[in-house]
C-alpha atoms as a PDB file:
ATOM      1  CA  UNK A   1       0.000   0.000   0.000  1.00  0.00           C
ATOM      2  CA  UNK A   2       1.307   3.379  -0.689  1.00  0.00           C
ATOM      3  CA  UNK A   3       2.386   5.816   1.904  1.00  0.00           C
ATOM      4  CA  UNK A   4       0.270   9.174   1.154  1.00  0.00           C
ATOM      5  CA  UNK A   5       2.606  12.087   2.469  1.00  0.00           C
ATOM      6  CA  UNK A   6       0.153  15.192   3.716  1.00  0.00           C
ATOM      7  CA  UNK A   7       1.696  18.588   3.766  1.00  0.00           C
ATOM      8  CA  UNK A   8       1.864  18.422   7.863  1.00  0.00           C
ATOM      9  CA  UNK A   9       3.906  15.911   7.191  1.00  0.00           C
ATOM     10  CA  UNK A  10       5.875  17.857   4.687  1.00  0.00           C
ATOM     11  CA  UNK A  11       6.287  21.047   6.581  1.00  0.00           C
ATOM     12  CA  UNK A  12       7.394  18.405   9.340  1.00  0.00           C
ATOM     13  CA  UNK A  13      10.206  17.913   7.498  1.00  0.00           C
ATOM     14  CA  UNK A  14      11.076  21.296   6.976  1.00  0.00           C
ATOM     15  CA  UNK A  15      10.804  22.379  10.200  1.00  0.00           C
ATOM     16  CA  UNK A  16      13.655  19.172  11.082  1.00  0.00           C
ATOM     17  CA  UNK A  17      10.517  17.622  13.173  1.00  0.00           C
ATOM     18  CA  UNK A  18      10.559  14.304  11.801  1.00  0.00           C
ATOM     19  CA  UNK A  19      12.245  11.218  13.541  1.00  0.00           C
ATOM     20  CA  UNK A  20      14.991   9.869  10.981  1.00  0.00           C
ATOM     21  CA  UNK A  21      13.360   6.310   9.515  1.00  0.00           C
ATOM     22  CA  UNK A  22      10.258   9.078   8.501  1.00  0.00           C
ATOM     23  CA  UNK A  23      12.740  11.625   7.558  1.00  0.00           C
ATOM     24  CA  UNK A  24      14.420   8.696   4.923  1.00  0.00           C
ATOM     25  CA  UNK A  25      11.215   7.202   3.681  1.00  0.00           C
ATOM     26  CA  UNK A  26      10.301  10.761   2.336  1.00  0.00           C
ATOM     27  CA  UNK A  27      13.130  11.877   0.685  1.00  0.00           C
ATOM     28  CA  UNK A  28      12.947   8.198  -1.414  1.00  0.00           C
ATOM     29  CA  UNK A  29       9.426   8.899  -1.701  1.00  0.00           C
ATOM     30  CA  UNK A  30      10.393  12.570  -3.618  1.00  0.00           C
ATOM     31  CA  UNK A  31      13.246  11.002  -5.569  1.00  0.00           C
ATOM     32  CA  UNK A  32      10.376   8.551  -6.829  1.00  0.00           C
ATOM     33  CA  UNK A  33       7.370  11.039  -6.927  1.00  0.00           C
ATOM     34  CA  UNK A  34       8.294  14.044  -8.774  1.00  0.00           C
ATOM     35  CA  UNK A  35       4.328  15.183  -7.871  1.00  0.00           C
ATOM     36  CA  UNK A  36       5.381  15.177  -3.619  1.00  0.00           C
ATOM     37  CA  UNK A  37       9.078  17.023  -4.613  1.00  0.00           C
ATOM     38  CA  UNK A  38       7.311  19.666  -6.737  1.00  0.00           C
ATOM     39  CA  UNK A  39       5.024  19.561  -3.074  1.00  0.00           C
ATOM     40  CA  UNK A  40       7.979  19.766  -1.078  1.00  0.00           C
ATOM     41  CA  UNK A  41       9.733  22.605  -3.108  1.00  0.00           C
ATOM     42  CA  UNK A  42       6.594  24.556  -3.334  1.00  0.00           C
ATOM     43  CA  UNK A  43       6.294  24.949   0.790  1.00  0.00           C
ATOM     44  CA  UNK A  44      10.067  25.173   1.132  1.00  0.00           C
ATOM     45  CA  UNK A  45      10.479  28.030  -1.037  1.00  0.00           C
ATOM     46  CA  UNK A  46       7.081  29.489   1.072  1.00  0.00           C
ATOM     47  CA  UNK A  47       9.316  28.559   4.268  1.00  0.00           C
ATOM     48  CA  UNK A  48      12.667  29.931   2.852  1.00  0.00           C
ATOM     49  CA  UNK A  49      10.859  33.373   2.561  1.00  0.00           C
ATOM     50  CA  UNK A  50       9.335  33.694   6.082  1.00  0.00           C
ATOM     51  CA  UNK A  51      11.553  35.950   8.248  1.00  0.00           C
ATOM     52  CA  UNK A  52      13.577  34.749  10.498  1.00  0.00           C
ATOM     53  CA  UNK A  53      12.444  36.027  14.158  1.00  0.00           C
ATOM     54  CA  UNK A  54      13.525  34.740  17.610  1.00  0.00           C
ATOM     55  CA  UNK A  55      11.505  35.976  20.852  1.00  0.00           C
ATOM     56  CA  UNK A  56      13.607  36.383  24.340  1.00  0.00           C
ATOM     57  CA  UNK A  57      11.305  36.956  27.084  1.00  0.00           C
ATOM     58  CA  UNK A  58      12.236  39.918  29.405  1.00  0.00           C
ATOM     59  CA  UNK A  59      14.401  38.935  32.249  1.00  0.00           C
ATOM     60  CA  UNK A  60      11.755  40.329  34.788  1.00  0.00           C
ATOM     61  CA  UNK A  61       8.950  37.817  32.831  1.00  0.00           C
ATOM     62  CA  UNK A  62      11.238  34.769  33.343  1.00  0.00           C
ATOM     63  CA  UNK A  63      12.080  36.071  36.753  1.00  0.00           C
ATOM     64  CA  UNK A  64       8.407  36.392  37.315  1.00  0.00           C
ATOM     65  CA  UNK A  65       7.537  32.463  36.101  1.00  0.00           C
ATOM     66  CA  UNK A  66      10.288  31.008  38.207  1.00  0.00           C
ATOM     67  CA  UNK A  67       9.047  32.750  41.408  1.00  0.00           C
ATOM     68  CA  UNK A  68       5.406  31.397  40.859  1.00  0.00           C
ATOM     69  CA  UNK A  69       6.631  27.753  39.927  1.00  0.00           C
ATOM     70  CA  UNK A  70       8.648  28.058  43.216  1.00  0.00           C
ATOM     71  CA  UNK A  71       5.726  29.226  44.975  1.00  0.00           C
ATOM     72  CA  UNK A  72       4.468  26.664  47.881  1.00  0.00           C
ATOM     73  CA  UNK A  73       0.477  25.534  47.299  1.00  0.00           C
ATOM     74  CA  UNK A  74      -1.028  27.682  50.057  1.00  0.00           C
END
């Protein structure tokens, strides 16, 4: 039976989220199904154009979390 590859799964492997026997099995699938690599290059190129952002918390907000997970139940 053949594996059907969704684009979760494809942005999965984008994104480096995919364990490495998955990771394999799709990139034979793509060198067989030129259909899923035209797939694949469509939402990489969509990927490759995002910008790339990072978010660091204030030091008072992280401050702030660890002094309420410390915090005894009352």
């Amino acid at each position: 039976m053949a594996q059907i590859y969704t684009d979760k799964l494809l942005l999965k492997l984008i994104y480096g989220e995919l364990d490495l026997f998955t990771k394999l099995e799709m990139e034979f699938a793509m060198d067989e199904d030129s259909t899923l690599l035209k797939q694949y290059n469509q939402l990489k190129s969509g990927y490759d154009t995002l910008p790339k952002v990072t978010f660091s918390p204030k030091k008072s907000v992280i401050q702030q979390l660890l002094d309420y997970a410390n915090t005894p139940d009352a």
